[in-house]
N, C-alpha and C. Protein backbone atom coordinates (compact mmCIF):
# COMPACT_ATOMS: atom_id res chain seq x y z
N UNK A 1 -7.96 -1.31 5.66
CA UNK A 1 -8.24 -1.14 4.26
C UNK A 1 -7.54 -2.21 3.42
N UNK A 2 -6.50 -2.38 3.49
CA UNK A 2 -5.51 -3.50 2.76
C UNK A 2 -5.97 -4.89 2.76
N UNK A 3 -6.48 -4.95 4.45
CA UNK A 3 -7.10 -6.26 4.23
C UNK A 3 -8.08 -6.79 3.09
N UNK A 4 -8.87 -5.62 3.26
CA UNK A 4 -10.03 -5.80 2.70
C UNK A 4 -10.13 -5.91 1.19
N UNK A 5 -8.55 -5.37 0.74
CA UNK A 5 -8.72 -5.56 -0.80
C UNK A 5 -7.84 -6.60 -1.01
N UNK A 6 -7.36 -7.54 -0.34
CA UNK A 6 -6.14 -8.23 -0.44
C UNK A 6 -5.84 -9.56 0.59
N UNK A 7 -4.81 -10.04 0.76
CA UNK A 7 -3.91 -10.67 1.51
C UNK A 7 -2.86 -10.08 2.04
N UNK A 8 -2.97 -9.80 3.46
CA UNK A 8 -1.62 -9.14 3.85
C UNK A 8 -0.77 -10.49 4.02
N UNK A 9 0.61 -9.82 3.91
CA UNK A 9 1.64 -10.83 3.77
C UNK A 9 2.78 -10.94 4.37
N UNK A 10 2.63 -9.40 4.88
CA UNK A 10 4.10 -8.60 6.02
C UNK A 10 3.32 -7.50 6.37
N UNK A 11 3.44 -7.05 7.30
CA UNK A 11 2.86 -5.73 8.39
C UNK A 11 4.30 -5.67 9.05
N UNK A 12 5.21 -4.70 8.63
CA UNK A 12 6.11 -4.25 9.39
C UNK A 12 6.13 -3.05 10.26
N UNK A 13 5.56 -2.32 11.28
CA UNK A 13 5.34 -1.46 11.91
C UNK A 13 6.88 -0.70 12.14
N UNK A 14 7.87 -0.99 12.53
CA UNK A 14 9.01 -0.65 12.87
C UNK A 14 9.71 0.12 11.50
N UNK A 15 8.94 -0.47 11.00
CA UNK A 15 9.37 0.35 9.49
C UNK A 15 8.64 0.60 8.64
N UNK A 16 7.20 1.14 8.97
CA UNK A 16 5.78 1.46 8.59
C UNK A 16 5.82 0.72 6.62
N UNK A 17 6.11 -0.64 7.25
CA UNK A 17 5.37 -1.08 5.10
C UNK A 17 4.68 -2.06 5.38
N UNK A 18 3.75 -2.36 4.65
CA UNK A 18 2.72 -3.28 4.64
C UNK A 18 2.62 -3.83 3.04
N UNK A 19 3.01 -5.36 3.36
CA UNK A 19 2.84 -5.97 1.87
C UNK A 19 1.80 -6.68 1.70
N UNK A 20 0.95 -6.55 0.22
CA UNK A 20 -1.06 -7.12 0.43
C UNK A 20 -0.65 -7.67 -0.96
N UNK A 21 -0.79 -8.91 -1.36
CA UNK A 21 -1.12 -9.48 -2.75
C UNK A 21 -2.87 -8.99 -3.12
N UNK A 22 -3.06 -8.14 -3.83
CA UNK A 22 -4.45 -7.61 -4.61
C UNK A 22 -4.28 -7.84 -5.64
N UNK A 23 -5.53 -8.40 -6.30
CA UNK A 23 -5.51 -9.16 -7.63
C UNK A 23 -4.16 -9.97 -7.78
N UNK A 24 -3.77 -9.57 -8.93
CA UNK A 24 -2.23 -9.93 -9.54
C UNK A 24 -1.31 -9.54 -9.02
N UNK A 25 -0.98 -8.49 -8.49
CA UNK A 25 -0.45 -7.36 -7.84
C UNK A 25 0.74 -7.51 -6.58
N UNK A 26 1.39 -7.20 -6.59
CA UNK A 26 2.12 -6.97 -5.34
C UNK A 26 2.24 -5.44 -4.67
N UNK A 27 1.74 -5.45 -3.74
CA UNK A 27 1.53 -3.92 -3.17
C UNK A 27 1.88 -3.79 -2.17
N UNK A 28 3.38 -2.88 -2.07
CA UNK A 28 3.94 -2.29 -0.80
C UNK A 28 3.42 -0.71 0.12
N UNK A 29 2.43 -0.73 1.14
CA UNK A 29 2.35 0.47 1.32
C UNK A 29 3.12 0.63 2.36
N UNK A 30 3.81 2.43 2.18
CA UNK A 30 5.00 3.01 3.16
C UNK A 30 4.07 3.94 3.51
N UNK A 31 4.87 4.17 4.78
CA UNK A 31 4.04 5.16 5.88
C UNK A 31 5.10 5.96 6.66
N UNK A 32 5.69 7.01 5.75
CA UNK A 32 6.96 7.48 7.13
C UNK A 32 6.72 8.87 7.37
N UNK A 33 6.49 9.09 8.77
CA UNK A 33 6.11 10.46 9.45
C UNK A 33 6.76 11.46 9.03
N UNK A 34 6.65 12.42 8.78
CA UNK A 34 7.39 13.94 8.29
C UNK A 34 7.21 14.98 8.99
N UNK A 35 6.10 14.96 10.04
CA UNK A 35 5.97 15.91 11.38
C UNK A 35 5.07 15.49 12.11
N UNK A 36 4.65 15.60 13.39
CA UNK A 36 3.57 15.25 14.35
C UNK A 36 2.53 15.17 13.48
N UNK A 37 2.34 15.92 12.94
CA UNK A 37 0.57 15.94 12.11
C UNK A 37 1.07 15.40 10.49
N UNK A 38 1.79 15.00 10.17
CA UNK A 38 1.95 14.59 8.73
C UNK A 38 2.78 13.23 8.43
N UNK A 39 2.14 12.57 7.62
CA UNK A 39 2.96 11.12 6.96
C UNK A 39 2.84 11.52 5.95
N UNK A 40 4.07 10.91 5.19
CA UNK A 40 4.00 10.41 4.01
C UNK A 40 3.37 9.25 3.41
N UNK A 41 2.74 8.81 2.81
CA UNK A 41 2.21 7.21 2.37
C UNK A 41 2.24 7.15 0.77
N UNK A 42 2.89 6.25 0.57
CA UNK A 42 3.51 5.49 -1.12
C UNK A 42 2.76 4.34 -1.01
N UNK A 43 2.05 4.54 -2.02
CA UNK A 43 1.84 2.77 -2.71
C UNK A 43 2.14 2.37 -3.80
N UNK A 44 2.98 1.19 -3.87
CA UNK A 44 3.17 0.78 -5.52
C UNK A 44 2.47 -0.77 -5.13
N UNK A 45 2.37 -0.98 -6.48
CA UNK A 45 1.75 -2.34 -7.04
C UNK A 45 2.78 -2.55 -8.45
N UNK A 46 3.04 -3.80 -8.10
CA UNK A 46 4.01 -4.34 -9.05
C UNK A 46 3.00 -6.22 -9.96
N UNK A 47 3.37 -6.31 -10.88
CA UNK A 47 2.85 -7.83 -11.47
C UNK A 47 3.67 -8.56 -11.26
N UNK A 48 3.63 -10.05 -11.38
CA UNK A 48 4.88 -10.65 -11.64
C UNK A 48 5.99 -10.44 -12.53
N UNK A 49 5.94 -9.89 -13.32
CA UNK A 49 7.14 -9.56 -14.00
C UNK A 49 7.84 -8.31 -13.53
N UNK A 50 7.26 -7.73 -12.73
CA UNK A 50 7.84 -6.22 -12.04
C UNK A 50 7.48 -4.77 -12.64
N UNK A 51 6.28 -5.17 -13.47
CA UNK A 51 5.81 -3.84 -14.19
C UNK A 51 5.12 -2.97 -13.25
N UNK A 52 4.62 -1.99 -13.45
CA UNK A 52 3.86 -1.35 -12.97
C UNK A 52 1.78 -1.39 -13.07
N UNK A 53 1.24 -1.46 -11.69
CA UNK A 53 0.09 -1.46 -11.94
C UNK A 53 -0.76 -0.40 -10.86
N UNK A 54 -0.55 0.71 -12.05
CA UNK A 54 -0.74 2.01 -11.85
C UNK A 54 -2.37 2.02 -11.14
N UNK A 55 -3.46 1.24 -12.18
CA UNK A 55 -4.70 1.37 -11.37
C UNK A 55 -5.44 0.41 -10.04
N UNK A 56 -4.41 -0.45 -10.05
CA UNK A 56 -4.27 -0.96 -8.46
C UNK A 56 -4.00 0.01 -7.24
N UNK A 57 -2.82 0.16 -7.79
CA UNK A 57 -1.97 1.11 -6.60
C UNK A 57 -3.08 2.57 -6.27
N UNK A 58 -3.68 2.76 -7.72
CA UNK A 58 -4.63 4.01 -7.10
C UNK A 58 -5.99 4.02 -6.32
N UNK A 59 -6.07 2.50 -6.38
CA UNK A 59 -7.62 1.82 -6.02
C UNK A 59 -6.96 2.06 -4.54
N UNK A 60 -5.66 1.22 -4.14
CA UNK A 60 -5.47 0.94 -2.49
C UNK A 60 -5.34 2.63 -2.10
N UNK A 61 -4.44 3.16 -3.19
CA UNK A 61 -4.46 4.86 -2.14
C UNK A 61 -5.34 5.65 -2.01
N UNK A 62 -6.25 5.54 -2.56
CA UNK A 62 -7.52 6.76 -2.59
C UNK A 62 -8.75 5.60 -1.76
N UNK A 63 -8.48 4.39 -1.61
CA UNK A 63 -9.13 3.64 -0.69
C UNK A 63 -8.82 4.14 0.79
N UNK A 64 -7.41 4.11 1.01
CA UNK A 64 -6.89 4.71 2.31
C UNK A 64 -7.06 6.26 2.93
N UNK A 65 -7.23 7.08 1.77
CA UNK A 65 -7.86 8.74 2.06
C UNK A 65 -8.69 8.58 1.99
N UNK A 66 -9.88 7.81 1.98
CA UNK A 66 -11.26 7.64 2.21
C UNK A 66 -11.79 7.18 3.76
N UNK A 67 -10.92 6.66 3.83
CA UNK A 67 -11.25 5.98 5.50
C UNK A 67 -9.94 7.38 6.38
N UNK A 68 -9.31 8.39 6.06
CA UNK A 68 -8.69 9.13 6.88
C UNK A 68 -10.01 10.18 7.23
């Protein structure tokens, strides 16, 4: 999914984050297990100045519960 909206830039598996430049955006998604059947997953999207870009970040996460 990340690919597809973005540039990945880091895929860290060992520490489930994945960094994708989308649009303007800098977008870290986290992935940390909480039981056999459950993860957690965070996405933020940041601009260059370090603001928040709330309807990025909701495009990549409800992109990712679409393909679960």
């Amino acid at each position: 999914m990340a690919k597809e909206m973005g540039l990945v830039t880091l895929e860290d598996r060992s520490h489930g984050r994945i960094h994708v430049r989308v649009e303007s955006a800098n977008v870290t998604i986290t992935v940390k297990p909480m039981t056999q059947q459950a993860v957690e997953l965070k996405v933020r999207a940041r601009n260059q100045f370090l603001m928040p870009e709330i309807e990025i970040a909701q495009a990549v996460y409800n992109g990712i519960l679409e393909r679960l």
